[in-house]
N, C-alpha and C. Protein backbone atom coordinates (compact mmCIF):
# COMPACT_ATOMS: atom_id res chain seq x y z
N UNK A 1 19.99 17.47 3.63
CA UNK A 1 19.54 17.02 2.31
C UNK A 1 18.97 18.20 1.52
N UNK A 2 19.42 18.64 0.14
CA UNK A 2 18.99 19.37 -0.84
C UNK A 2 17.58 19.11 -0.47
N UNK A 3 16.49 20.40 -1.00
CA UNK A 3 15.60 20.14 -1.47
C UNK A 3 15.29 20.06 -3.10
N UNK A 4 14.32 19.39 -2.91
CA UNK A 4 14.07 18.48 -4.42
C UNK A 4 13.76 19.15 -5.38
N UNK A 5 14.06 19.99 -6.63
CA UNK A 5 13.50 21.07 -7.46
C UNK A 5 12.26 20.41 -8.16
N UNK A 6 11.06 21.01 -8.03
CA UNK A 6 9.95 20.82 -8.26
C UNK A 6 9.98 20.99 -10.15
N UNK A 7 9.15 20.04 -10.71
CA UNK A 7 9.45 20.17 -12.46
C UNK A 7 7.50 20.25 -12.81
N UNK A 8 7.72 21.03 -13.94
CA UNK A 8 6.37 21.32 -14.46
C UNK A 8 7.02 21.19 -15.98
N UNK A 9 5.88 20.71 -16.15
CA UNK A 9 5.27 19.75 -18.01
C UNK A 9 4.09 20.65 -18.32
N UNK A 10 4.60 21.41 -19.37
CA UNK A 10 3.64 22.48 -19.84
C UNK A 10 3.40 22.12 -20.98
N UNK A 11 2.10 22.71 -21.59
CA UNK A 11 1.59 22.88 -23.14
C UNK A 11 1.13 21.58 -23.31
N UNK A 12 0.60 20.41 -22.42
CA UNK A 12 0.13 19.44 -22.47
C UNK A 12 -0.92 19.32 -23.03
N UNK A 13 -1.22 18.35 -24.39
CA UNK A 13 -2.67 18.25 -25.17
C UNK A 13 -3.74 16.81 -25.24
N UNK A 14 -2.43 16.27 -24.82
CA UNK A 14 -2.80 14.59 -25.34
C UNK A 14 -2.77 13.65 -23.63
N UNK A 15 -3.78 12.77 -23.91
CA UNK A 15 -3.61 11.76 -22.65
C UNK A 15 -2.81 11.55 -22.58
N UNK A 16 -1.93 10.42 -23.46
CA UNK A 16 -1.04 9.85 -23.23
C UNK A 16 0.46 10.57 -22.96
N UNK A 17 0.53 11.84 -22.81
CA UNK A 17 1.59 12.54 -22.33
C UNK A 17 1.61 12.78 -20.93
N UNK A 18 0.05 13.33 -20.60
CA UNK A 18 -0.05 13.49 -19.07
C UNK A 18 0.17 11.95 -18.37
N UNK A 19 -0.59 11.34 -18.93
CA UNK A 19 -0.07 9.65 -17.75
C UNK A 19 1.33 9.54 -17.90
N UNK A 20 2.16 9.93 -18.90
CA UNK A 20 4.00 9.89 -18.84
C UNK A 20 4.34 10.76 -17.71
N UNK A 21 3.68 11.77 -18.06
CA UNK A 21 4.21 12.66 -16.91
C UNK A 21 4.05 12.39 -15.12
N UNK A 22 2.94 11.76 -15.25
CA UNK A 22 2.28 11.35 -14.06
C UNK A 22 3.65 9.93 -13.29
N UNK A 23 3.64 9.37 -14.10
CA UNK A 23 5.03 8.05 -14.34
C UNK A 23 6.49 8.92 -13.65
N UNK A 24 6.26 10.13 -14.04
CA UNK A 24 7.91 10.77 -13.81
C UNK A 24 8.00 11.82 -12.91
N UNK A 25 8.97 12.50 -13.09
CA UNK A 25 9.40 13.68 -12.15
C UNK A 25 8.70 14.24 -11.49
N UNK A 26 7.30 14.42 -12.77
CA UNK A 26 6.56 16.06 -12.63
C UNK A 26 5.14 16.06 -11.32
N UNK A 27 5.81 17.23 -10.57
CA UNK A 27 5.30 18.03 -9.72
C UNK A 27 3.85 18.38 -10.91
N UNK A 28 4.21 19.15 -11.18
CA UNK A 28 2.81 20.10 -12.62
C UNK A 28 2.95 19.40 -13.64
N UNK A 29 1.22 19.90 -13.74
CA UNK A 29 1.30 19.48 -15.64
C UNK A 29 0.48 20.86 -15.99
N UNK A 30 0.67 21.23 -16.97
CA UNK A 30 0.10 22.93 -17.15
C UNK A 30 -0.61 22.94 -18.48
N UNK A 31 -1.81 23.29 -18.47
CA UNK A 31 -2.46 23.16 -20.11
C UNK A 31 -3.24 24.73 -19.95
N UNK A 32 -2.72 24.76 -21.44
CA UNK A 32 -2.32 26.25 -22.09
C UNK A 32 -4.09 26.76 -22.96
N UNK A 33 -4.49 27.59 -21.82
CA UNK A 33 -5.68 27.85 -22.09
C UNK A 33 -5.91 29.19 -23.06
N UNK A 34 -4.78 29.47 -23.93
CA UNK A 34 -5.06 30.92 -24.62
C UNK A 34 -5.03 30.94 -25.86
N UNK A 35 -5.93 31.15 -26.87
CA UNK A 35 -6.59 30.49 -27.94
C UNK A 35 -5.42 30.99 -28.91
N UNK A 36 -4.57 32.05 -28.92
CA UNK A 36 -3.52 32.05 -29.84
C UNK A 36 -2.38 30.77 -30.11
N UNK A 37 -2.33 30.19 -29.15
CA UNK A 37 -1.42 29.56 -28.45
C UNK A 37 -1.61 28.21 -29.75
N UNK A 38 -0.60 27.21 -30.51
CA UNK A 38 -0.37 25.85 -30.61
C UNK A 38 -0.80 25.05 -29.89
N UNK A 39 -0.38 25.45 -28.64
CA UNK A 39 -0.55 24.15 -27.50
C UNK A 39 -2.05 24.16 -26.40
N UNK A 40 -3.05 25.06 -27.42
CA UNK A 40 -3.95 25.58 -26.16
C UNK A 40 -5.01 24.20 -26.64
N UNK A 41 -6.09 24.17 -25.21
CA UNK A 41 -6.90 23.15 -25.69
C UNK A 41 -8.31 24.03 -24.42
N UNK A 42 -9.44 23.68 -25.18
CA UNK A 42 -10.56 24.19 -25.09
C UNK A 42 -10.86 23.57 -23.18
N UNK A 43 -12.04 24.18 -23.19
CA UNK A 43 -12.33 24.00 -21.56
C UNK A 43 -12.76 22.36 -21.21
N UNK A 44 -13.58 22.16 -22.50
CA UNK A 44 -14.19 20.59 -22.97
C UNK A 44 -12.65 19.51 -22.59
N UNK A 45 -11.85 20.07 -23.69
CA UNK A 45 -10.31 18.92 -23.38
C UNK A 45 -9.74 19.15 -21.90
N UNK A 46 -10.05 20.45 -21.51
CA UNK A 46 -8.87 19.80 -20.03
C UNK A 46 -10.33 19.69 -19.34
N UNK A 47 -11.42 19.72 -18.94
CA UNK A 47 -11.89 18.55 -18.39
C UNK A 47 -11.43 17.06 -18.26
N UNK A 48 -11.48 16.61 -19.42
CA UNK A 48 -10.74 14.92 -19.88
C UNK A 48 -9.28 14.99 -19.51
N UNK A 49 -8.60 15.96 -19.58
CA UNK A 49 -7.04 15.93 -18.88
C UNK A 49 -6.48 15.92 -17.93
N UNK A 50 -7.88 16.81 -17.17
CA UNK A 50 -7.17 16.73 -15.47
C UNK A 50 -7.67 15.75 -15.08
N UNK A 51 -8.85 14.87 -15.40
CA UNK A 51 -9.41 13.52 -14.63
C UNK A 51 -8.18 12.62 -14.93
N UNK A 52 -7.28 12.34 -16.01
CA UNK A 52 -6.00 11.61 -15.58
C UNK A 52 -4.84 12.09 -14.82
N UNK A 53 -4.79 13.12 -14.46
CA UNK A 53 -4.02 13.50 -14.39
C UNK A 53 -3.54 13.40 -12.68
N UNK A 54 -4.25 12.65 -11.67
CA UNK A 54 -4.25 12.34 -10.75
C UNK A 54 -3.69 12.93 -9.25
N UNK A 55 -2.56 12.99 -9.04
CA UNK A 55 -1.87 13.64 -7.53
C UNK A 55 -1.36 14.95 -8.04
N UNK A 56 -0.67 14.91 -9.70
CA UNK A 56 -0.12 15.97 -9.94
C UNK A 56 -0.93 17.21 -10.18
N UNK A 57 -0.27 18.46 -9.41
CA UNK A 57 -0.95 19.19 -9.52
C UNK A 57 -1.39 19.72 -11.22
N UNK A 58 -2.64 20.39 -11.39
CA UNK A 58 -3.26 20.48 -12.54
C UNK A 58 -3.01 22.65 -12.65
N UNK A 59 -2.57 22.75 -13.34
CA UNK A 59 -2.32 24.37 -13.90
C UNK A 59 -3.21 24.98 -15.09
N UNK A 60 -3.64 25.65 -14.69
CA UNK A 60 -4.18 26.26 -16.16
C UNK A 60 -3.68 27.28 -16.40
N UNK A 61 -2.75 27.52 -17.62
CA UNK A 61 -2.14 28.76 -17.96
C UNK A 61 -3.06 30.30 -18.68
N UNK A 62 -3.40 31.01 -18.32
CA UNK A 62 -4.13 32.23 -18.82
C UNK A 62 -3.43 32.66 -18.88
N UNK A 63 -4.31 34.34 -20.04
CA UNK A 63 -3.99 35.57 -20.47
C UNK A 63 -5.06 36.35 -20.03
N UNK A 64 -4.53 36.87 -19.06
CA UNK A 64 -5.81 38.45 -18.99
C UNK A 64 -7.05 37.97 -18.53
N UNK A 65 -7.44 37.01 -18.41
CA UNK A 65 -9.03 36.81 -18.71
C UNK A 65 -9.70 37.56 -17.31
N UNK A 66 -10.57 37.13 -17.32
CA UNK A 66 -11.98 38.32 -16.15
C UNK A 66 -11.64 36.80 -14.74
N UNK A 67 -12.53 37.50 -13.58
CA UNK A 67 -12.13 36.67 -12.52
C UNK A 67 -13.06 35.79 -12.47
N UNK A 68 -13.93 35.74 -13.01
CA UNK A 68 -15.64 35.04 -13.45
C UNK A 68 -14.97 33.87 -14.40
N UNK A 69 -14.07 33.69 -15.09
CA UNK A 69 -13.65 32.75 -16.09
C UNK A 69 -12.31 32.30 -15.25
N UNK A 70 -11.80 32.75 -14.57
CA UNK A 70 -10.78 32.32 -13.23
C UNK A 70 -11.31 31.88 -12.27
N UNK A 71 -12.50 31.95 -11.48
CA UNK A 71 -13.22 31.31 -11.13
C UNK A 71 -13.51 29.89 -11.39
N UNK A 72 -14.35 29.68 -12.69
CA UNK A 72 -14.68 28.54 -13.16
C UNK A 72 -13.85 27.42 -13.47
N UNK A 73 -12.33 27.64 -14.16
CA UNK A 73 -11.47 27.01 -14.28
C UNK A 73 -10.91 26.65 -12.78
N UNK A 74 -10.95 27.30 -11.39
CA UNK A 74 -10.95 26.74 -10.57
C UNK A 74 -11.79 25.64 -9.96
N UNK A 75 -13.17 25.95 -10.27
CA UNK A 75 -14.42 25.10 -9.95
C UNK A 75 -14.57 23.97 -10.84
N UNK A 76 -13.66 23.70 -11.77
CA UNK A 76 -13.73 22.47 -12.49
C UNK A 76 -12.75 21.97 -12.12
N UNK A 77 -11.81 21.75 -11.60
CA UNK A 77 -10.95 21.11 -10.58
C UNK A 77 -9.17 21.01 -10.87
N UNK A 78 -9.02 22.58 -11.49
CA UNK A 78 -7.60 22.93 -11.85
C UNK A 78 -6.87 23.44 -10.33
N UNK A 79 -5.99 22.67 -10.23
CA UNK A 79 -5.08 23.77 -8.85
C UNK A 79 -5.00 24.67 -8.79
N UNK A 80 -3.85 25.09 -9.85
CA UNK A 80 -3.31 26.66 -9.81
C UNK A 80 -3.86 27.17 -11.23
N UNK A 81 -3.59 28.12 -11.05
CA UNK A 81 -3.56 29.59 -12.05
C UNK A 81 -2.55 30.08 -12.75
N UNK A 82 -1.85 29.69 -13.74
CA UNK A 82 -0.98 30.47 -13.72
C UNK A 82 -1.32 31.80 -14.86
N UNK A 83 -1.14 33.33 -14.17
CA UNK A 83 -1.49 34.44 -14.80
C UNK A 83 0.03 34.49 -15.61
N UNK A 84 -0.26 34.60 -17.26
CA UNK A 84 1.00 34.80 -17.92
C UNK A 84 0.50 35.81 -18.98
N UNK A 85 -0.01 37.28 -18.40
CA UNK A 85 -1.05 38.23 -18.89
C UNK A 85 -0.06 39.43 -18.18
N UNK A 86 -0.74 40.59 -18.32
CA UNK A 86 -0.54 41.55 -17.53
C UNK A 86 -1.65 41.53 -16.60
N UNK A 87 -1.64 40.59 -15.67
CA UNK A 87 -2.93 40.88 -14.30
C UNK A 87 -2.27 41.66 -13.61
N UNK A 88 -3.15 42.31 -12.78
CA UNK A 88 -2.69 43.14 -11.60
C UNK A 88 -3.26 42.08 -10.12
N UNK A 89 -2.10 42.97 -9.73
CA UNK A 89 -2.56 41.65 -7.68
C UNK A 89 -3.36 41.42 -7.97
N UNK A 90 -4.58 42.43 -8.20
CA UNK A 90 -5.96 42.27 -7.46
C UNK A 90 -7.02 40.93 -7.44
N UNK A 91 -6.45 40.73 -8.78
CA UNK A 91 -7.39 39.87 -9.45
C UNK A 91 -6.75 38.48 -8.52
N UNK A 92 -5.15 38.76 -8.39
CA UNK A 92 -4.89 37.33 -7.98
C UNK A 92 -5.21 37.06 -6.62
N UNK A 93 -5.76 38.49 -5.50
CA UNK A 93 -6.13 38.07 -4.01
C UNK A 93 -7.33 37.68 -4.37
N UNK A 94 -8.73 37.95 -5.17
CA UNK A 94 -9.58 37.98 -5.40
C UNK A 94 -9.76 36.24 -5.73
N UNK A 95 -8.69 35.55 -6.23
CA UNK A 95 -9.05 33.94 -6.23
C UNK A 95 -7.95 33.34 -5.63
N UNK A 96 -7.26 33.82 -4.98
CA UNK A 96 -6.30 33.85 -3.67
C UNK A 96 -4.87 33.15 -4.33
N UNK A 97 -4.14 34.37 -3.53
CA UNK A 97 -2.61 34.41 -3.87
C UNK A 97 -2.09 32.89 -4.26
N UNK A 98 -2.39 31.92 -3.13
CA UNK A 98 -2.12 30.59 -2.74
C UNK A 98 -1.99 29.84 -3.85
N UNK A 99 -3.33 29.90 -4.94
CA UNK A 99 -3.86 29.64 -6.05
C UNK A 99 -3.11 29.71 -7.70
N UNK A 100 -1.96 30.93 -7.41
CA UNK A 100 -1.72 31.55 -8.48
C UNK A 100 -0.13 31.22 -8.61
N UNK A 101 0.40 31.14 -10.07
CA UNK A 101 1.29 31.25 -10.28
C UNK A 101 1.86 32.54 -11.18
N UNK A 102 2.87 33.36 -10.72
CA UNK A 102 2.47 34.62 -11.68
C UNK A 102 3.57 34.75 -13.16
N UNK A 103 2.81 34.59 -14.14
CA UNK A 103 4.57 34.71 -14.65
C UNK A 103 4.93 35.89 -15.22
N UNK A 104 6.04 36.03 -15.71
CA UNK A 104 6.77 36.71 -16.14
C UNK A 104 7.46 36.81 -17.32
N UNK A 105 7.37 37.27 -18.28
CA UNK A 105 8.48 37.85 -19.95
C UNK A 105 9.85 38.61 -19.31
N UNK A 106 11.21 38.40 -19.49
CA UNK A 106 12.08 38.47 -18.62
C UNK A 106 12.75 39.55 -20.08
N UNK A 107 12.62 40.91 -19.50
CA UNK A 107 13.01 41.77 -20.57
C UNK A 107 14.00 43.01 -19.42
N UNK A 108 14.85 43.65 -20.33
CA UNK A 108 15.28 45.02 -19.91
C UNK A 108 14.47 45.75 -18.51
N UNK A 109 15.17 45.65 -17.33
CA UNK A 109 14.30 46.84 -16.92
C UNK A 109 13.07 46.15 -15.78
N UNK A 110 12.86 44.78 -15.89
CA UNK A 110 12.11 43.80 -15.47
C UNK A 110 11.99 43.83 -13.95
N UNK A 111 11.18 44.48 -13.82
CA UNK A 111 10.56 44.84 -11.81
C UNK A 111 9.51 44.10 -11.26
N UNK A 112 9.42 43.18 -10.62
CA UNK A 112 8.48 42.52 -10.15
C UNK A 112 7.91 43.20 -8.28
N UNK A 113 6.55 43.19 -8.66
CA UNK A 113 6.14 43.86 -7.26
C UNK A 113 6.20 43.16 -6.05
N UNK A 114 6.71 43.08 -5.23
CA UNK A 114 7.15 42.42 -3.71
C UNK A 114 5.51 41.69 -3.72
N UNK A 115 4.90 42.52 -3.76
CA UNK A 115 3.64 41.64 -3.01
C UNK A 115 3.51 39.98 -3.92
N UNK A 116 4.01 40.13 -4.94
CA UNK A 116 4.32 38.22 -5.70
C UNK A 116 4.50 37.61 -4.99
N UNK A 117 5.12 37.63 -4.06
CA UNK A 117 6.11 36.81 -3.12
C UNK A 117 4.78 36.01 -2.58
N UNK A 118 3.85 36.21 -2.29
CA UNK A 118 2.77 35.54 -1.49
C UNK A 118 2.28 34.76 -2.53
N UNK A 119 2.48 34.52 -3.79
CA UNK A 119 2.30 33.53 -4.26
C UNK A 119 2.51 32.19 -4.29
N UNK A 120 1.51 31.75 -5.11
CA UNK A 120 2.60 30.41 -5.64
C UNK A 120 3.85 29.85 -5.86
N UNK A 121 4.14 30.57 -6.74
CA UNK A 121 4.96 31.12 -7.71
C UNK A 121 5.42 31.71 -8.12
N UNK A 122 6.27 32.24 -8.79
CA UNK A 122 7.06 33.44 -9.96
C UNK A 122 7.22 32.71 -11.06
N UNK A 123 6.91 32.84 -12.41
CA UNK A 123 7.87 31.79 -12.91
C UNK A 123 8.25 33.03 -14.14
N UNK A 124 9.20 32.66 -14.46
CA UNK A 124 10.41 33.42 -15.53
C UNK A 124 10.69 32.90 -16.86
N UNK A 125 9.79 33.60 -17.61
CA UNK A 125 10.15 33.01 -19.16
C UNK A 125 10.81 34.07 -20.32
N UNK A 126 10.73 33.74 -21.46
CA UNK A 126 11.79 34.92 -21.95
C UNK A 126 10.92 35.52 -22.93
N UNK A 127 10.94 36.98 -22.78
CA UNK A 127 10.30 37.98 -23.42
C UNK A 127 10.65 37.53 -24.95
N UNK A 128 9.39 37.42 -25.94
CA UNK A 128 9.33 37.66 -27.38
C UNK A 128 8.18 38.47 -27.57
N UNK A 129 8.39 39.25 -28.80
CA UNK A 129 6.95 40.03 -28.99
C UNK A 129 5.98 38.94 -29.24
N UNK A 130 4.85 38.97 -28.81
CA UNK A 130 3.84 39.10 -29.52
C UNK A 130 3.20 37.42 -29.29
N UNK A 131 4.22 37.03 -28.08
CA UNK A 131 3.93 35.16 -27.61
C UNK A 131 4.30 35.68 -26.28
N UNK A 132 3.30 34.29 -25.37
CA UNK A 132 3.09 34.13 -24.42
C UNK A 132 3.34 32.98 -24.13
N UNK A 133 4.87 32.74 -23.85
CA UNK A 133 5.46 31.38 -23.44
C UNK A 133 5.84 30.51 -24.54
N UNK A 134 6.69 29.00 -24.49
CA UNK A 134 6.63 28.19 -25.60
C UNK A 134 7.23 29.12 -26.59
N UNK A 135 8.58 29.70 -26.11
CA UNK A 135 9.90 30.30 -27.00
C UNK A 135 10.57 29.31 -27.31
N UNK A 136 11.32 28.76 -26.72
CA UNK A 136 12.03 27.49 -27.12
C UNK A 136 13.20 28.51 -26.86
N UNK A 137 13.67 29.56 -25.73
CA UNK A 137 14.50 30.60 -26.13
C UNK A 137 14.89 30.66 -24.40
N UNK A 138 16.27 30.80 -24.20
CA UNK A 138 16.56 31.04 -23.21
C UNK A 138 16.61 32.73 -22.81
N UNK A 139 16.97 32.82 -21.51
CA UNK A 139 17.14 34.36 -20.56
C UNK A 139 18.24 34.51 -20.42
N UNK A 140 18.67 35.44 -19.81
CA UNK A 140 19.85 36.00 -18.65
C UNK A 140 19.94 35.61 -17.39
N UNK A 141 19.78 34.67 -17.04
CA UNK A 141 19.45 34.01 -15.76
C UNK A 141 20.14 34.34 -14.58
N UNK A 142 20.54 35.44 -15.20
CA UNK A 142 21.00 36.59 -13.65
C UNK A 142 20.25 37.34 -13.25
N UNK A 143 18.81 37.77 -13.52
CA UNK A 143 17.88 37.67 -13.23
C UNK A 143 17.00 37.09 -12.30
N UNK A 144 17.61 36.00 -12.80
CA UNK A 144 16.74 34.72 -11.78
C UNK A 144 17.14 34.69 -10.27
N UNK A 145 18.53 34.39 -11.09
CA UNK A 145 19.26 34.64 -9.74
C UNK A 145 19.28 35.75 -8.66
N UNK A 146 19.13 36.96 -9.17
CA UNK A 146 18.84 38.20 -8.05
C UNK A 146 17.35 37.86 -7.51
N UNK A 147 16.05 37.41 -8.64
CA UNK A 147 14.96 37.16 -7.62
C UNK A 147 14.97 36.54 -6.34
N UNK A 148 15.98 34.99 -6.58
CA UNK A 148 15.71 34.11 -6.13
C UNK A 148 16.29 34.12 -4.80
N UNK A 149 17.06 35.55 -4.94
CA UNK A 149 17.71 35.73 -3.32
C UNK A 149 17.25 36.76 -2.75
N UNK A 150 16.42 37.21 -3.81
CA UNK A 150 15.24 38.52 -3.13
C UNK A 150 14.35 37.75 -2.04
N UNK A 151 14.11 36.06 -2.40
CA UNK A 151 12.87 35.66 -1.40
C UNK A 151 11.77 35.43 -2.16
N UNK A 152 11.90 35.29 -3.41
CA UNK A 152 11.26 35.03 -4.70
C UNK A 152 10.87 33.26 -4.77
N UNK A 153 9.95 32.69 -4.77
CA UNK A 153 10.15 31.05 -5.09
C UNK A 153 10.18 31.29 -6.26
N UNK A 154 11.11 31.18 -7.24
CA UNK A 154 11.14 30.63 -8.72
C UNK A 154 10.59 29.77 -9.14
N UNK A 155 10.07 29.87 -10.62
CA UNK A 155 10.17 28.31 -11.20
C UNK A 155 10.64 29.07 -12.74
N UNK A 156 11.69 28.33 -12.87
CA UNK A 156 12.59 28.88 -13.77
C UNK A 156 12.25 28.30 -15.67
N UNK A 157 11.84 29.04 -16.35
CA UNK A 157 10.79 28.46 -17.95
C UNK A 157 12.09 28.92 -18.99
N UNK A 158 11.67 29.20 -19.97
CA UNK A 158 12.04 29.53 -21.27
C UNK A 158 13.48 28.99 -21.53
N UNK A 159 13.21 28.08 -22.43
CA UNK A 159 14.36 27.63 -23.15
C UNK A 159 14.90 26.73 -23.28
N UNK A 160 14.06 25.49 -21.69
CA UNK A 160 14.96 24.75 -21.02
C UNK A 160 14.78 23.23 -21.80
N UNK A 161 16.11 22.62 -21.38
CA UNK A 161 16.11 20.89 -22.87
C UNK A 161 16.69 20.30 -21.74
N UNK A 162 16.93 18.80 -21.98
CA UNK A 162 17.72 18.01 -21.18
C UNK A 162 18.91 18.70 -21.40
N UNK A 163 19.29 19.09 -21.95
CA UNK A 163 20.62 19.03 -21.85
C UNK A 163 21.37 20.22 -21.42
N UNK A 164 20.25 21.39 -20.69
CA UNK A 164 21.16 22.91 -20.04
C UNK A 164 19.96 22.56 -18.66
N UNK A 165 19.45 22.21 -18.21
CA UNK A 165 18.29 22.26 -17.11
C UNK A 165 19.18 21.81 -15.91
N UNK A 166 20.06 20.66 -16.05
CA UNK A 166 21.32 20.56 -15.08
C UNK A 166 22.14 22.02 -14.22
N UNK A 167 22.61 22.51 -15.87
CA UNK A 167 23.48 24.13 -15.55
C UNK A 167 22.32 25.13 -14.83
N UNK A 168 21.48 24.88 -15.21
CA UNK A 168 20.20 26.41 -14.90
C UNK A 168 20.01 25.84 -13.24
N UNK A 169 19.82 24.61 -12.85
CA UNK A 169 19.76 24.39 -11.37
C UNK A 169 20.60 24.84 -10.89
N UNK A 170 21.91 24.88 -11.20
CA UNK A 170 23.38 24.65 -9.88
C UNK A 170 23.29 26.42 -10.19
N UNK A 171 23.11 26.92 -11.46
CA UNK A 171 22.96 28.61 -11.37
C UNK A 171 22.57 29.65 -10.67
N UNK A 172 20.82 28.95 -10.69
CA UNK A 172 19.47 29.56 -10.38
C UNK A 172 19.67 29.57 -8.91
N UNK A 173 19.32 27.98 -8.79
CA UNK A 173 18.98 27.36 -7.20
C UNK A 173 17.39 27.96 -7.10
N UNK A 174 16.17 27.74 -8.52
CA UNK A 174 15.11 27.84 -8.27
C UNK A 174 14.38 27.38 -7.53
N UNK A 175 12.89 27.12 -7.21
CA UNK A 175 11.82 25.97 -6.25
C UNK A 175 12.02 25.22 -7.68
N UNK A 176 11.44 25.75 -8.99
CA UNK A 176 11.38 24.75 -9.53
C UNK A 176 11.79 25.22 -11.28
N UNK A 177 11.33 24.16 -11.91
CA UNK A 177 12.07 24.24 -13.65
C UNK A 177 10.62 24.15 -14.30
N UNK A 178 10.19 24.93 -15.45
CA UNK A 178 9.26 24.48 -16.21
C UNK A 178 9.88 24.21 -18.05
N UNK A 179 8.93 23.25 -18.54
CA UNK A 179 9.92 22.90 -19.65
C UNK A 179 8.49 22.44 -20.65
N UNK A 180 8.56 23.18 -22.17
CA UNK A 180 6.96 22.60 -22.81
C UNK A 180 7.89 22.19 -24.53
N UNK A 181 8.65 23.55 -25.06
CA UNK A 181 9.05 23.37 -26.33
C UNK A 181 10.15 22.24 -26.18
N UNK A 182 10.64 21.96 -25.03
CA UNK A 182 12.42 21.47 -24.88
C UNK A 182 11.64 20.07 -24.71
N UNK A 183 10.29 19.05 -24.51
CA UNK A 183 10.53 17.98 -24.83
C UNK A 183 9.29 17.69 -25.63
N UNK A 184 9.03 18.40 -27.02
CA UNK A 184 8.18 17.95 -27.98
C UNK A 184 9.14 17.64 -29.07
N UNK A 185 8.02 16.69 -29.69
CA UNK A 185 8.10 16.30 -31.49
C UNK A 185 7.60 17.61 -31.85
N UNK A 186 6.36 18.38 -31.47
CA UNK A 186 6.06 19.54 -32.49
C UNK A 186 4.99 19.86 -31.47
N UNK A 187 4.56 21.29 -31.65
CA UNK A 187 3.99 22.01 -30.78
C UNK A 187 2.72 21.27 -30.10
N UNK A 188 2.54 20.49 -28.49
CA UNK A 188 1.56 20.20 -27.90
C UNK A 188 1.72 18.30 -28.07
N UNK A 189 2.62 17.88 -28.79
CA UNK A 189 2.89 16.48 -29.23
C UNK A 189 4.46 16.10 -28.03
N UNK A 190 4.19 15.68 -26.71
CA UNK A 190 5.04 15.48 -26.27
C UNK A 190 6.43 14.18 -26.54
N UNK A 191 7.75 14.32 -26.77
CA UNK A 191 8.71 13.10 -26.55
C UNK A 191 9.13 12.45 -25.35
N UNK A 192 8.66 11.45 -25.67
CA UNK A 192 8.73 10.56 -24.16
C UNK A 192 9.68 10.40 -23.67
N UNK A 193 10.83 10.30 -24.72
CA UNK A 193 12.00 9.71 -24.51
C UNK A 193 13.00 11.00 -23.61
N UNK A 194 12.44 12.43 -24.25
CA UNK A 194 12.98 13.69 -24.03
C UNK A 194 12.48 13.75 -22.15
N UNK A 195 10.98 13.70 -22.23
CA UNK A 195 10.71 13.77 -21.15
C UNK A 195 11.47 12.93 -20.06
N UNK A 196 11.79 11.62 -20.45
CA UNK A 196 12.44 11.04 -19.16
C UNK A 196 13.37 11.55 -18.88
N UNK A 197 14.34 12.11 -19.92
CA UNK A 197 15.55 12.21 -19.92
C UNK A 197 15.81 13.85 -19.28
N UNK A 198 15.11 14.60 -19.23
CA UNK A 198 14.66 16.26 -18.72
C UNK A 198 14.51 15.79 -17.26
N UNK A 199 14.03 14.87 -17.01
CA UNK A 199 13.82 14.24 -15.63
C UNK A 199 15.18 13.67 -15.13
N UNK A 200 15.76 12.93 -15.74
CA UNK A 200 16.90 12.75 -15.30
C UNK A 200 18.26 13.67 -15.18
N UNK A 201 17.98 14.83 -16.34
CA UNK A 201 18.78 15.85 -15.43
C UNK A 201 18.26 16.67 -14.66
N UNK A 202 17.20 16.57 -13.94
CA UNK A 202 17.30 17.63 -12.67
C UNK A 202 17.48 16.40 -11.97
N UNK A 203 17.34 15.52 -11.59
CA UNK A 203 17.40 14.49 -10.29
C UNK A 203 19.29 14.75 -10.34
N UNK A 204 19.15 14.90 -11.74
CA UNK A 204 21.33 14.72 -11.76
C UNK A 204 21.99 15.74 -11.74
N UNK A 205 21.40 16.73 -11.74
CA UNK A 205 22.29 18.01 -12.20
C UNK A 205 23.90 17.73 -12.10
């Protein structure tokens, strides 16, 4: 039996998206803690987000921040980490590998350091200047594909809709898919209808 590709629901703002999500596919729900960001929401809101948010694991997406503020977002009862910054290891043994998801801007030239592998995660989104995730923009997913046979767990981001997340599985052969612009009405306002249906193509690829 295949194993099951794990799905993460990112840029989450509103209750009533996380209990949808909770209803469906999703492994993760990921709320976007970096104040540039559309989809970010203060430390106050994902308090109130992860208490619904129940079995599924709870993500908090950072930039850069200090390990004292990585810390705390752990001690308020977020799972993982995901670093989508330029961190170095250090910071991520320092609140443990286990903890962390690391991501990645998937540009020219793109070297990831072996020691990732003890992560969480990898996850692969597509380089734009000057944003940190929530492109709405696909990769080269030959990329992915060389990680993912490096020994890399993937979780494969940028770009993905119901309607290519099918092709990017049978491609990739990631752990898992993350998906935030591909099922909104508008930045942080999730579609329900999108969401089921994002769900129903990975169960279908």
């Amino acid at each position: 039996m295949e194993r099951k590709v794990k799905v993460k629901f990112c840029g989450l703002t509103r209750e009533e998206d996380v209990v949808k999500a909770r209803e469906l596919c999703v492994s993760y729900v990921g709320f976007v803690m970096y104040p540039k960001s559309p989809r970010y929401v203060s430390k106050e809101r994902l308090k109130e987000l992860i208490t619904i948010a129940g079995d599924v694991l709870k993500v908090a997406v950072v930039v850069n921040l200090p390990y004292e503020d990585l810390r705390e977002l752990l001690d308020m009862g977020v799972d993982l980490l995901q670093l989508h910054g330029d961190e170095d290891p250090s910071i991520a043994f320092r609140v443990g590998m286990d903890r962390v998801i690391k991501a990645f801007r998937v540009k020219d030239g793109l070297r990831v350091d072996p020691v990732w592998r003890e992560a969480h995660a990898v996850l692969l989104d597509t380089h734009k200047e000057g944003t940190y995730g929530g492109t709405g923009e696909t990769f080269n997913w030959d990329v992915a594909v060389s990680l993912v046979r490096q020994g890399y767990r993937i979780i494969l981001s940028g770009g993905l809709t119901p309607q290519n997340v099918g092709e990017a599985i049978k491609k990739v052969k990631p752990y898992g898919v993350d998906v935030s612009s591909g099922i909104e009405l508008s930045p942080g306002v999730k579609d329900h209808k999108k969401m089921e249906e994002f769900c129903h193509a990975v169960e279908n690829p």
